[in-house]
N, C-alpha and C. Protein backbone atom coordinates (compact mmCIF):
# COMPACT_ATOMS: atom_id res chain seq x y z
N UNK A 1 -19.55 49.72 -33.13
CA UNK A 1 -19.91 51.13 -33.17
C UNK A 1 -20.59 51.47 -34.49
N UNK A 2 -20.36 50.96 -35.48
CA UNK A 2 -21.25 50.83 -36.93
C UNK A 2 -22.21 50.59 -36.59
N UNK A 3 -22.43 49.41 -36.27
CA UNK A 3 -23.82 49.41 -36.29
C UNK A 3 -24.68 50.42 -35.34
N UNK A 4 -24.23 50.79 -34.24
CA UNK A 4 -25.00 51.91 -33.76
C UNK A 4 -25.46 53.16 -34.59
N UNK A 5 -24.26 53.31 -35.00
CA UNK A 5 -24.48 55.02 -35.67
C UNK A 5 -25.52 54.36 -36.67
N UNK A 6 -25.33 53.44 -37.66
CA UNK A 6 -26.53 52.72 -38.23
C UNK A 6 -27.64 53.41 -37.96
N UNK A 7 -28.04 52.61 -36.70
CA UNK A 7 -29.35 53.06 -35.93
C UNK A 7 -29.32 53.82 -35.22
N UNK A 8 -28.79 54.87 -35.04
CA UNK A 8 -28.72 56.22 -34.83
C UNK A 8 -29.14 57.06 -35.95
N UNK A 9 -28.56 56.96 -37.29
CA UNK A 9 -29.08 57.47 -38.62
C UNK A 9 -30.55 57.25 -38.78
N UNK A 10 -30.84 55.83 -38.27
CA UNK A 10 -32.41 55.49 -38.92
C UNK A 10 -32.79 56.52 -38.45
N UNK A 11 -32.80 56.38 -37.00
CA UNK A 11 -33.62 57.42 -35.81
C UNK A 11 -34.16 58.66 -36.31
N UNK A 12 -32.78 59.24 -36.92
CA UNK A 12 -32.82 60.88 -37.18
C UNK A 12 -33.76 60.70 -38.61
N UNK A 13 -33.55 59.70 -39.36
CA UNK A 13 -34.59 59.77 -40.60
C UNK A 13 -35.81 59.64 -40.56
N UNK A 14 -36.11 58.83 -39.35
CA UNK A 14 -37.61 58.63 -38.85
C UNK A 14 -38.12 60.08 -38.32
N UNK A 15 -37.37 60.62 -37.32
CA UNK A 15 -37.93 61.93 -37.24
C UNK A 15 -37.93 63.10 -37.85
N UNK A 16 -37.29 62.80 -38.82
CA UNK A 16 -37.70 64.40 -40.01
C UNK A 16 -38.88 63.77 -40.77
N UNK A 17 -38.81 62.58 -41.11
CA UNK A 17 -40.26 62.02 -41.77
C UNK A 17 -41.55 62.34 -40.70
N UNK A 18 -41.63 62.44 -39.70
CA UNK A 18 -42.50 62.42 -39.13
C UNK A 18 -42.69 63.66 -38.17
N UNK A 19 -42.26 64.77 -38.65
CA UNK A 19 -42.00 65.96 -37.80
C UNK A 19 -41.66 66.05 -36.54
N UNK A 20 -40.77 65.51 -36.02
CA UNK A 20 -40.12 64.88 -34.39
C UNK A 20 -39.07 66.23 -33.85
N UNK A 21 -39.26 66.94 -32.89
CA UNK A 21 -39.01 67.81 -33.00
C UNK A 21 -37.26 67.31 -31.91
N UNK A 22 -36.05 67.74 -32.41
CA UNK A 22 -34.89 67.12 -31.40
C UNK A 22 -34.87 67.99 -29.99
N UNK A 23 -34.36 67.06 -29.02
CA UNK A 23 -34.42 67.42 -28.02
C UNK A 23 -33.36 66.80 -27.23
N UNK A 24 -32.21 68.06 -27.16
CA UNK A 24 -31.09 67.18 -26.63
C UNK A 24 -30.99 67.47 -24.89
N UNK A 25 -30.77 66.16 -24.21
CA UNK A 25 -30.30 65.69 -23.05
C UNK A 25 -29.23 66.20 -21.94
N UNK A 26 -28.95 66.52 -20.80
CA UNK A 26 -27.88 66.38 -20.53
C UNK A 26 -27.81 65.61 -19.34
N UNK A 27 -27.23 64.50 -19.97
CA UNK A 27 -26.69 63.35 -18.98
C UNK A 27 -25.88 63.40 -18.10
N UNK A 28 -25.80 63.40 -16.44
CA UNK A 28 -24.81 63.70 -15.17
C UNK A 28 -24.83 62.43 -14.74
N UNK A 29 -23.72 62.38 -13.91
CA UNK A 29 -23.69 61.19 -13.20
C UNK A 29 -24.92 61.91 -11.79
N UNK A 30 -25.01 60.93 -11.25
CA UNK A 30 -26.19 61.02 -10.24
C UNK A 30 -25.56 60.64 -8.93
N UNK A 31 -25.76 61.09 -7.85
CA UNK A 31 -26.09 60.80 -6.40
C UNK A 31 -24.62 61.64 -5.61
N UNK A 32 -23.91 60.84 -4.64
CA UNK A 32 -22.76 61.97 -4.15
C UNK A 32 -21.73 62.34 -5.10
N UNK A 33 -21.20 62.87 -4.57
CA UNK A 33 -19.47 63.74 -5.40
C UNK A 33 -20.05 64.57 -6.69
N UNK A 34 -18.96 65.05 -7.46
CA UNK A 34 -19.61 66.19 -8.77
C UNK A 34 -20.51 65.53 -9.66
N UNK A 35 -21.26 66.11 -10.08
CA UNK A 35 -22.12 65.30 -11.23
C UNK A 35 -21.48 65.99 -12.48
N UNK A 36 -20.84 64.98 -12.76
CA UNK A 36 -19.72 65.20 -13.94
C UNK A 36 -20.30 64.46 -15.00
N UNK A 37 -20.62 65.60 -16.11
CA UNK A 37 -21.36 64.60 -17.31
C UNK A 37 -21.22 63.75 -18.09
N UNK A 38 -22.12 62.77 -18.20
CA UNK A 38 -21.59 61.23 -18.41
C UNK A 38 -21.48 61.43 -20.47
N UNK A 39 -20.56 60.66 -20.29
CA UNK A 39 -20.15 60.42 -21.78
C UNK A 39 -20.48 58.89 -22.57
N UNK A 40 -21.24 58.99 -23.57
CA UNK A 40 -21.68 58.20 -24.75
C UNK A 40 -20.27 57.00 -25.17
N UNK A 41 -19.62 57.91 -25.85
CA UNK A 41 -18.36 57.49 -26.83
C UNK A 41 -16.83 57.20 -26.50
N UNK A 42 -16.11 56.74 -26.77
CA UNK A 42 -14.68 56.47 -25.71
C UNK A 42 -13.94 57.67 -26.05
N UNK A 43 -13.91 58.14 -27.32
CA UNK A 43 -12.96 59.32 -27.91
C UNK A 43 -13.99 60.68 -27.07
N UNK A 44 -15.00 60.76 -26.84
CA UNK A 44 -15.63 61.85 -26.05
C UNK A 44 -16.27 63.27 -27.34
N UNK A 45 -15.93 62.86 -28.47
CA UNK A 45 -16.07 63.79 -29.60
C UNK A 45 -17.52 63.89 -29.59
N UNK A 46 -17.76 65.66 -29.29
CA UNK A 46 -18.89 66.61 -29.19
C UNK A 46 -19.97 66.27 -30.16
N UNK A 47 -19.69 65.48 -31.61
CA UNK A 47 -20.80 65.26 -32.47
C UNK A 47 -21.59 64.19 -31.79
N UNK A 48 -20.56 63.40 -31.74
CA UNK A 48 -21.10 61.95 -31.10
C UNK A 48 -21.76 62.17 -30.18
N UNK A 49 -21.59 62.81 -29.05
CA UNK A 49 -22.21 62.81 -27.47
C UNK A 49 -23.42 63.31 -27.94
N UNK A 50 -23.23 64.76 -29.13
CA UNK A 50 -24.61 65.27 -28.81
C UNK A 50 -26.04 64.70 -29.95
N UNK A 51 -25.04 63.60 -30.76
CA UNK A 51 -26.23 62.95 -31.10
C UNK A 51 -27.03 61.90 -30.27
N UNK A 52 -26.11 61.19 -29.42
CA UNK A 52 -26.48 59.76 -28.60
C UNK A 52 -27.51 60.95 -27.27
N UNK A 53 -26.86 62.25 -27.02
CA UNK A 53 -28.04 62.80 -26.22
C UNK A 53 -29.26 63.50 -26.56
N UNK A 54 -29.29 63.05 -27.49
CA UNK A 54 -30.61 63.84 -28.74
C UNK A 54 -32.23 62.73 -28.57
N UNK A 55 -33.17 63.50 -27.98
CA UNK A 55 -34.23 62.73 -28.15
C UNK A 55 -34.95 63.42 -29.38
N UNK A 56 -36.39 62.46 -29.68
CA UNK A 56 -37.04 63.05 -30.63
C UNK A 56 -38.17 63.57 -30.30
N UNK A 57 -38.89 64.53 -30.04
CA UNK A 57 -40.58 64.51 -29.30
C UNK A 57 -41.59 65.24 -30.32
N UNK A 58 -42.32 64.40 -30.01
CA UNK A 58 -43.59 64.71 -30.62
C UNK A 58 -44.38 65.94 -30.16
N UNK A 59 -44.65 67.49 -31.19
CA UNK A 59 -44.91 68.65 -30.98
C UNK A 59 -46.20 68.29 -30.65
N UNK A 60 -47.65 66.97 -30.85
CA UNK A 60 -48.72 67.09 -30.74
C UNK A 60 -49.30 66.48 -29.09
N UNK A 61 -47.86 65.13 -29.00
CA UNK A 61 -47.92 64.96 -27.51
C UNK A 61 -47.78 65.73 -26.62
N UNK A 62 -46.60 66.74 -26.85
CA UNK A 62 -46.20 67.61 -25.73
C UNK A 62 -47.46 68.23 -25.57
N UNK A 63 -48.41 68.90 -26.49
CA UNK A 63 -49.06 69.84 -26.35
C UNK A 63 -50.65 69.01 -25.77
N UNK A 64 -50.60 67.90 -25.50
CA UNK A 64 -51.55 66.76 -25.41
C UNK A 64 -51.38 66.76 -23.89
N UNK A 65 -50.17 66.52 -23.42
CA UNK A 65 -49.84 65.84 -22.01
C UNK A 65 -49.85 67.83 -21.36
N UNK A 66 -49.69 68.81 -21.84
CA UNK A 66 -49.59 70.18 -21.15
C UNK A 66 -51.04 70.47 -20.68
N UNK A 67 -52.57 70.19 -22.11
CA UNK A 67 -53.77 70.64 -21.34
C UNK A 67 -54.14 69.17 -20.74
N UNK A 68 -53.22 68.11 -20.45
CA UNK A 68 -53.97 67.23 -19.68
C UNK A 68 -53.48 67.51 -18.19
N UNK A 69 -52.34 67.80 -17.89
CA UNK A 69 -51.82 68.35 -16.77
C UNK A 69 -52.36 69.86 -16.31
N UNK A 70 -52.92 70.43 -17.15
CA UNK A 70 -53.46 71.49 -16.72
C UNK A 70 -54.98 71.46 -16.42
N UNK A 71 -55.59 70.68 -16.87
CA UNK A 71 -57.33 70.12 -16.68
C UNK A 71 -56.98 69.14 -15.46
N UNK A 72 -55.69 68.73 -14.90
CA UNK A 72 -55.55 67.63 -13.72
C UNK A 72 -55.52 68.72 -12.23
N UNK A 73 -54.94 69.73 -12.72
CA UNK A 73 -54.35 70.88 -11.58
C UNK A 73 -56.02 71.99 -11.51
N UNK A 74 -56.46 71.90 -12.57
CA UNK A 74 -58.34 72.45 -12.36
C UNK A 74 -59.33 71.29 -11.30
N UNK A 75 -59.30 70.07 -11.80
CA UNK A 75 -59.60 69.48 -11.29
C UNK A 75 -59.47 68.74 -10.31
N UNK A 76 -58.42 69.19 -9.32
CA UNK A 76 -57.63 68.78 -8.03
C UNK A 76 -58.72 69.33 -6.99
N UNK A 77 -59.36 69.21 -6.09
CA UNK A 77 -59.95 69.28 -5.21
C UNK A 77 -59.26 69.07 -3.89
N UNK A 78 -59.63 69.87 -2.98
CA UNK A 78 -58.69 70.42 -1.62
C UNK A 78 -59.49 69.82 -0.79
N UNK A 79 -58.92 68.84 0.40
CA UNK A 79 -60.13 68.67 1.37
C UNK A 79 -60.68 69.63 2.11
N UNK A 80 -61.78 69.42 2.46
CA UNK A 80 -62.14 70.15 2.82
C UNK A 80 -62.13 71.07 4.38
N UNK A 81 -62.35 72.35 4.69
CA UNK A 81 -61.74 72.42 5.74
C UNK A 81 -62.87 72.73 6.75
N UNK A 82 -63.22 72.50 8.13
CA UNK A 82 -63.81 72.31 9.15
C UNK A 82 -64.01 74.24 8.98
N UNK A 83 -65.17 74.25 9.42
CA UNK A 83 -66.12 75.81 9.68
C UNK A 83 -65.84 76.12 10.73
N UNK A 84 -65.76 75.35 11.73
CA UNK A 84 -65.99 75.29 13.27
C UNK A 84 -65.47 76.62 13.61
N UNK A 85 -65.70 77.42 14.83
CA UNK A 85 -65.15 78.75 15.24
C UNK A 85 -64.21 78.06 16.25
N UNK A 86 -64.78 76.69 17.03
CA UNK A 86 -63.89 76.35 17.90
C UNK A 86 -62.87 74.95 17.27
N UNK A 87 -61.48 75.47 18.12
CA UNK A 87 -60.55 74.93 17.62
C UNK A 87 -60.67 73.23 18.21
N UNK A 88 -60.06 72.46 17.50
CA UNK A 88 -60.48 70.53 17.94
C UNK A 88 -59.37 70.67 18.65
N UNK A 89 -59.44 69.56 19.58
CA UNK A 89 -58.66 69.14 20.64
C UNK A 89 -57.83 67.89 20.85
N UNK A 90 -56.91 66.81 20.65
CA UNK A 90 -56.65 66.16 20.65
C UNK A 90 -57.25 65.35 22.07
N UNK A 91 -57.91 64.46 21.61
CA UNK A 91 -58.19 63.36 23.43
C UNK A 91 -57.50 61.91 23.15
N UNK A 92 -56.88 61.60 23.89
CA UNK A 92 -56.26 60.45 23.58
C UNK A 92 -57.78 59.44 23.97
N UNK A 93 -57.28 58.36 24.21
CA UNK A 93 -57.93 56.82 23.75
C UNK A 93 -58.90 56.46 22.48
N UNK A 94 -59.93 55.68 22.69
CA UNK A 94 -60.35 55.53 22.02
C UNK A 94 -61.18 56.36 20.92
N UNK A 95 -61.63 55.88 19.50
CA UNK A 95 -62.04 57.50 18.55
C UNK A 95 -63.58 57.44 19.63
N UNK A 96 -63.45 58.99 19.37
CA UNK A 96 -64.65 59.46 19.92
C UNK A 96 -65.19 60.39 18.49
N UNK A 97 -66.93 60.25 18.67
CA UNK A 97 -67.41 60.89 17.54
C UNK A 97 -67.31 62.71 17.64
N UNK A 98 -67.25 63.10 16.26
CA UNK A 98 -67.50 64.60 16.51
C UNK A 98 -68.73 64.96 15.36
N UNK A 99 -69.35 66.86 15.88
CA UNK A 99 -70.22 67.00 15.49
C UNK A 99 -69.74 66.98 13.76
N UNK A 100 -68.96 66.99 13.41
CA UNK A 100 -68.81 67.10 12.07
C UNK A 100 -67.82 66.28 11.53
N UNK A 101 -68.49 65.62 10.20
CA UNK A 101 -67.16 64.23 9.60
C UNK A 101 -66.25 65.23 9.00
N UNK A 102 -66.56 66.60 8.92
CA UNK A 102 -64.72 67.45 8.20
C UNK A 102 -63.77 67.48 9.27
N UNK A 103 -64.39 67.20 10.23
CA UNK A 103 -62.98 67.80 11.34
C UNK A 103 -61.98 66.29 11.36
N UNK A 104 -62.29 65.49 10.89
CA UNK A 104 -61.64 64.34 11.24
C UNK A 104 -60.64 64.35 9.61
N UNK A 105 -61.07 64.99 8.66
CA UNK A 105 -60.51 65.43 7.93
C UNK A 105 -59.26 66.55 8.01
N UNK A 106 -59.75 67.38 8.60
CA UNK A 106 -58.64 68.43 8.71
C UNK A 106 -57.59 68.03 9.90
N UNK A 107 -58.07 67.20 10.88
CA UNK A 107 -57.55 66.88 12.00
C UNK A 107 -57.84 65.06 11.91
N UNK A 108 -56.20 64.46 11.41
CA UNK A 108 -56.68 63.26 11.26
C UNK A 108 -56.35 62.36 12.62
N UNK A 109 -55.88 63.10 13.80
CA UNK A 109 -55.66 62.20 14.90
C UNK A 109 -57.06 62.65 15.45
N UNK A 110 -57.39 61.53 16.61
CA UNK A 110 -59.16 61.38 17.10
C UNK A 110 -59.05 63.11 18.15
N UNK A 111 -60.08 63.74 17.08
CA UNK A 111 -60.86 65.04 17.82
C UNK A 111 -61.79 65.27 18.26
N UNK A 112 -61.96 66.12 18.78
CA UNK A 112 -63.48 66.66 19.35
C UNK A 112 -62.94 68.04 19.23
N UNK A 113 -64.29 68.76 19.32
CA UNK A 113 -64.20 70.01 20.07
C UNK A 113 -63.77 70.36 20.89
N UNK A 114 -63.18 71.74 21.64
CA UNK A 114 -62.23 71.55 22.69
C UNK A 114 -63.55 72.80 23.16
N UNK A 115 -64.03 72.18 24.79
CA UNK A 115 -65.20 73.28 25.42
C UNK A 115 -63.97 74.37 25.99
């Protein structure tokens, strides 16, 4: 356990040297029954847990990965959707062509126009 807290100390010295902003965790157990939060340390003592759940993040990444996710959600493109006034029709067997390559888009089982 020394040696952890060890390198637990470095950690926290590396990120005040380097402006690392803390960011603490909360760890659950996962999948059925309560998600009862998981514990670090055997004694369960509140310093301990909430250092071992302490990340460090970088204020220039966060703000890096926010306008890259936001230039991803500008640049998302919608397929496109069929003009047609008349609605497509499902025909079973083989694909048959239609007057337009969007409808096979909006309608990905084989369509046509429905007369």
């Amino acid at each position: 356990m020394r040696k952890l807290s060890l390198v637990n100390h470095a950690i926290r010295v590396y990120a005040q040297k380097n402006n690392l902003k803390p960011s603490w965790t909360d760890y659950r157990k996962w999948g059925k029954g309560k998600h009862i939060r998981l514990r670090f340390s055997k004694s369960g003592n509140e310093q301990i847990e909430e250092l071992y759940a302490t990340h460090y993040v970088s204020q220039a990444k966060v703000e890096e990965a926010k306008k890259r996710r936001e230039s991803q959600k500008q640049n998302h493109v919608e397929a496109p959707v069929s003009k047609s006034s008349q609605p497509a029709a499902r025909i079973p067997g083989p694909s048959l062509p239609t007057d337009s390559p969007f409808e096979t888009l909006v309608h990905p089982c084989r369509c046509i126009k429905a007369e």
